[in-house]
Protein backbone atom coordinates (compact mmCIF):
# COMPACT_ATOMS: atom_id res chain seq x y z
CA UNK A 1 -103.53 55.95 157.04
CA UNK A 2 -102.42 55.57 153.05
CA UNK A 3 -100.67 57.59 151.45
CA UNK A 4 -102.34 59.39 148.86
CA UNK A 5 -100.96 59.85 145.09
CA UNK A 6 -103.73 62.30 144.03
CA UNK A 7 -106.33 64.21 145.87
CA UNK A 8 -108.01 64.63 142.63
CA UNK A 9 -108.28 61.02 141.64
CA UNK A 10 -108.56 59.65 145.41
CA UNK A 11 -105.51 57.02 143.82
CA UNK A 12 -103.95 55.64 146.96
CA UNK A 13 -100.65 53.42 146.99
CA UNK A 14 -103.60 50.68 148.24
CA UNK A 15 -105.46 50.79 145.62
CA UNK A 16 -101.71 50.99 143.35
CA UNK A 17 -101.03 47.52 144.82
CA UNK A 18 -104.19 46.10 144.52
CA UNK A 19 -104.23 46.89 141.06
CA UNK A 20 -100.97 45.15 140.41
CA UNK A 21 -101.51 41.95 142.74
CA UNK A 22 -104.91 41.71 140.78
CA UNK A 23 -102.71 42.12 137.12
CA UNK A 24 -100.10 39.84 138.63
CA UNK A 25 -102.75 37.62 139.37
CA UNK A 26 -104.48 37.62 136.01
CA UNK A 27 -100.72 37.23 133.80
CA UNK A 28 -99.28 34.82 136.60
CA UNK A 29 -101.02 31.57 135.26
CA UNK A 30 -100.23 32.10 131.83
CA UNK A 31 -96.64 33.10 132.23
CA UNK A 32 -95.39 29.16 132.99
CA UNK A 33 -96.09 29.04 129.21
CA UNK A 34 -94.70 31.36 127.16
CA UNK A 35 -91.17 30.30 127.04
CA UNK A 36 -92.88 26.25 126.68
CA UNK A 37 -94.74 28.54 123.38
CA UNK A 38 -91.75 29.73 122.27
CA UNK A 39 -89.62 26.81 122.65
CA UNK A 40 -92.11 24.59 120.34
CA UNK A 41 -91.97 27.07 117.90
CA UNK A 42 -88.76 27.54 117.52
CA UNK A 43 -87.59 23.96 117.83
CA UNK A 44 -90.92 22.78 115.79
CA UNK A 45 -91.26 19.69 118.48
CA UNK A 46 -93.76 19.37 121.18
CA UNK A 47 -92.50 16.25 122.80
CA UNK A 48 -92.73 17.13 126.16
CA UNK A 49 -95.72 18.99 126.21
CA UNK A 50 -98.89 17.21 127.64
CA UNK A 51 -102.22 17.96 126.09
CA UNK A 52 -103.86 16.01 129.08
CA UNK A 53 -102.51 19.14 131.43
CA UNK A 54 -104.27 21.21 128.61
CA UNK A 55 -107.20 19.16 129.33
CA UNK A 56 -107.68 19.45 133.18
CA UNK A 57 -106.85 23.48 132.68
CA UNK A 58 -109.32 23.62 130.36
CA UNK A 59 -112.09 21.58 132.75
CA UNK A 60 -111.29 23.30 135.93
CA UNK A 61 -111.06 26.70 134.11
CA UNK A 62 -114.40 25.70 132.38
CA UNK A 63 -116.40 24.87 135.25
CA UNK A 64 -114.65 28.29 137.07
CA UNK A 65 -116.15 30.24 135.05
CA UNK A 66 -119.47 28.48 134.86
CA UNK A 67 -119.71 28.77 138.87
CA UNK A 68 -119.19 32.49 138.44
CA UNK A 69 -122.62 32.66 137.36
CA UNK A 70 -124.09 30.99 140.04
CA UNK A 71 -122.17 32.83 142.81
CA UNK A 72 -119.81 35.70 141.98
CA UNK A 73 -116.46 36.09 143.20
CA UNK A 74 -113.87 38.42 142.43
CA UNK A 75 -113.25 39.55 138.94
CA UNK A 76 -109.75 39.25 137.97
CA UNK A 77 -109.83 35.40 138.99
CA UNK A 78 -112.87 35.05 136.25
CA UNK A 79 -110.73 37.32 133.99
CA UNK A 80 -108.02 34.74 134.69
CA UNK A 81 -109.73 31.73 133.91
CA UNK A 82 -110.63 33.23 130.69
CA UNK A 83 -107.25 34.14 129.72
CA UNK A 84 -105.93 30.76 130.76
CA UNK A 85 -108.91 28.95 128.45
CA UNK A 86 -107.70 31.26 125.57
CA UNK A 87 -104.09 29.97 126.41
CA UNK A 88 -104.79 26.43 126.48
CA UNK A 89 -106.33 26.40 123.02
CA UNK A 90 -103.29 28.53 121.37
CA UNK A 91 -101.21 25.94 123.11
CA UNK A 92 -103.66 22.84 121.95
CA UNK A 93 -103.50 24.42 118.27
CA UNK A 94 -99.64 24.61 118.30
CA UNK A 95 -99.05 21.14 119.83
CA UNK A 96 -101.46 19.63 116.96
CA UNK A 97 -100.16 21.61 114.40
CA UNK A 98 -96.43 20.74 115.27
CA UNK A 99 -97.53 16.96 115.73
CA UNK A 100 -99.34 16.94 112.23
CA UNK A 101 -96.14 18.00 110.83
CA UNK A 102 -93.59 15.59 112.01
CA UNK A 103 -95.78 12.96 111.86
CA UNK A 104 -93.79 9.79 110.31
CA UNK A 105 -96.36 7.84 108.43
CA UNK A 106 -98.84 10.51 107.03
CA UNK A 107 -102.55 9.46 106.96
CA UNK A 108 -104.47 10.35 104.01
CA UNK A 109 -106.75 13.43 105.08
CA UNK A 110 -110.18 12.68 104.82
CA UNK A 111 -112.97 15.53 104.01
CA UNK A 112 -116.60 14.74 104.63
CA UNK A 113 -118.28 16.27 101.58
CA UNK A 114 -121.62 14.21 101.20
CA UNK A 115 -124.88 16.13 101.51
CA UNK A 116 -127.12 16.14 104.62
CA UNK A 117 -129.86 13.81 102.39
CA UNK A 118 -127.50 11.79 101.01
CA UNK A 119 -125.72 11.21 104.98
CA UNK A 120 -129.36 9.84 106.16
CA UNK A 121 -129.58 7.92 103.45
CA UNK A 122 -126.65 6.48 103.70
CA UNK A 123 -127.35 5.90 107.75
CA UNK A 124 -130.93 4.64 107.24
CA UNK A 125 -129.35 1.71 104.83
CA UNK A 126 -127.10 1.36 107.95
CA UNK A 127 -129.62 0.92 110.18
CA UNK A 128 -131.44 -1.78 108.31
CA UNK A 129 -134.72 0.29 109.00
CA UNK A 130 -137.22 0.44 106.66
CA UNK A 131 -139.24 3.10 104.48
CA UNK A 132 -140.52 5.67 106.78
CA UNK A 133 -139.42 5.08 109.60
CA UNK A 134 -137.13 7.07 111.50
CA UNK A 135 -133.65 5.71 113.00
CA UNK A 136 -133.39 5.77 116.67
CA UNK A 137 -131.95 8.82 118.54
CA UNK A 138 -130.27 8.61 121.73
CA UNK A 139 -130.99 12.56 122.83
CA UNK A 140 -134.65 12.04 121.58
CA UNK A 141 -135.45 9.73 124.56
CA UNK A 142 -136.12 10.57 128.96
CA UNK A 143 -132.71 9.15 129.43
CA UNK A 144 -130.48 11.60 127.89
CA UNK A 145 -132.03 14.01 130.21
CA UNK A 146 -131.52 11.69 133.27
CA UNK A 147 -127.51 11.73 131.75
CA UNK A 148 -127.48 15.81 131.62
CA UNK A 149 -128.78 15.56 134.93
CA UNK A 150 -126.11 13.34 136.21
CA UNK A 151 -123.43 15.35 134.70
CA UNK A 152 -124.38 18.50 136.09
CA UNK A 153 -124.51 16.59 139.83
CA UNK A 154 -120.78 14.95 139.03
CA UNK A 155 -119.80 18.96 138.53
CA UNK A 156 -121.38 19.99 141.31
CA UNK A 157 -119.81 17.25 143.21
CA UNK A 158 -116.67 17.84 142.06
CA UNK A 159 -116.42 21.51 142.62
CA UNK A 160 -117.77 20.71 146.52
CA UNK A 161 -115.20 18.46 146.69
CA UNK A 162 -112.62 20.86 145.36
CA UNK A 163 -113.66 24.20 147.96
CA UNK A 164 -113.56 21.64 150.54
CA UNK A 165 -110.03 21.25 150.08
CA UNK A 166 -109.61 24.99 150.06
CA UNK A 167 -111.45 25.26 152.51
CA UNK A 168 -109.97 22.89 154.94
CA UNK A 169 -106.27 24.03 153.54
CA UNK A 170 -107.26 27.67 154.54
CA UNK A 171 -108.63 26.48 158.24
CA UNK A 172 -105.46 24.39 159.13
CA UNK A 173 -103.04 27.58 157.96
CA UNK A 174 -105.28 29.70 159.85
CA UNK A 175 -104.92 27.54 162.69
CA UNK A 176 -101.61 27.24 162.38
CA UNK A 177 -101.42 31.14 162.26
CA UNK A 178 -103.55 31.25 165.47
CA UNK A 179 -100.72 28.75 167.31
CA UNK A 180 -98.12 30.93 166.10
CA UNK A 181 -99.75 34.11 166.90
CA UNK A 182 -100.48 32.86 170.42
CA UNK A 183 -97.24 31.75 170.94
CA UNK A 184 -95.42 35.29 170.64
């Protein structure tokens, strides 16, 4: 039986922990990086840092979160994927920002200003196509959808691919468990 805080509330020390595994849960991803945050800013150099790392995070947290709306699990591990995207891109910004800065031989910044008319203009000259007609677009055609298609099965692949792991991982430990249970 739990102990119970509260007869009032119906708070048990269950529900206590819970709470805090679920909070621990939700901070634990992100914590690896604040003193990585802090160091860059202090020291103003990002040398060590990998934005490829950024990258995967990003992707796996990405396609986390789109899976949740397919088939929902529990909340504070969407919660945490959130958090960690939000992470990521403060750490992204940083990194670039800090790499703009030292950056030895500084490249002349270059700001589209043209007009949309004057930009198709400028791309139908490109395109040696005349008068009316229209340049060629690669989303206007069947193919891009075959390509949206095939990117949605690579996701789906991959994220198979990645609970099979998990899921073979969880029935090897639980087997494990089973051995060492029986044994006793």
């Amino acid at each position: 039986m739990d102990w119970i805080i509260s007869d009032e509330l119906g708070l048990t020390v269950g529900h206590l922990v819970g709470w805090g595994a679920a909070g621990a849960m939700i901070v634990g991803g992100v914590a690896p990086y604040i003193p990585q945050y802090r160091q860059i800013k202090r020291t103003q150099d990002a040398e060590g840092f990998s934005l490829y790392v950024c990258l995967a995070l990003l992707i796996a947290n990405t396609l986390r979160i789109l899976f949740w709306f397919g088939k929902r699990y529990e909340l504070p591990l969407l919660i945490q994927s959130i958090v960690m995207n939000i992470t990521m891109f403060v750490m992204i910004h940083l990194c670039v920002t800090v790499r703009k800065k030292n950056q030895i031989i500084r490249a002349r910044e270059r700001i589209f200003t043209a007009q949309p008319d004057e930009t198709a203009r400028w791309l139908d000259q490109r395109s040696g196509i005349a008068g009316g007609e229209k340049p060629h677009r690669f989303y206007a055609t069947p193919c891009f959808d075959n390509i949206i298609w095939s990117v949605q099965c690579i996701c789906y692949i991959m994220w198979d691919i990645k609970l099979s792991i998990s899921l073979s991982s969880c029935f090897y430990l639980f087997s494990i468990a089973c051995l060492l249970y029986s044994v006793k």
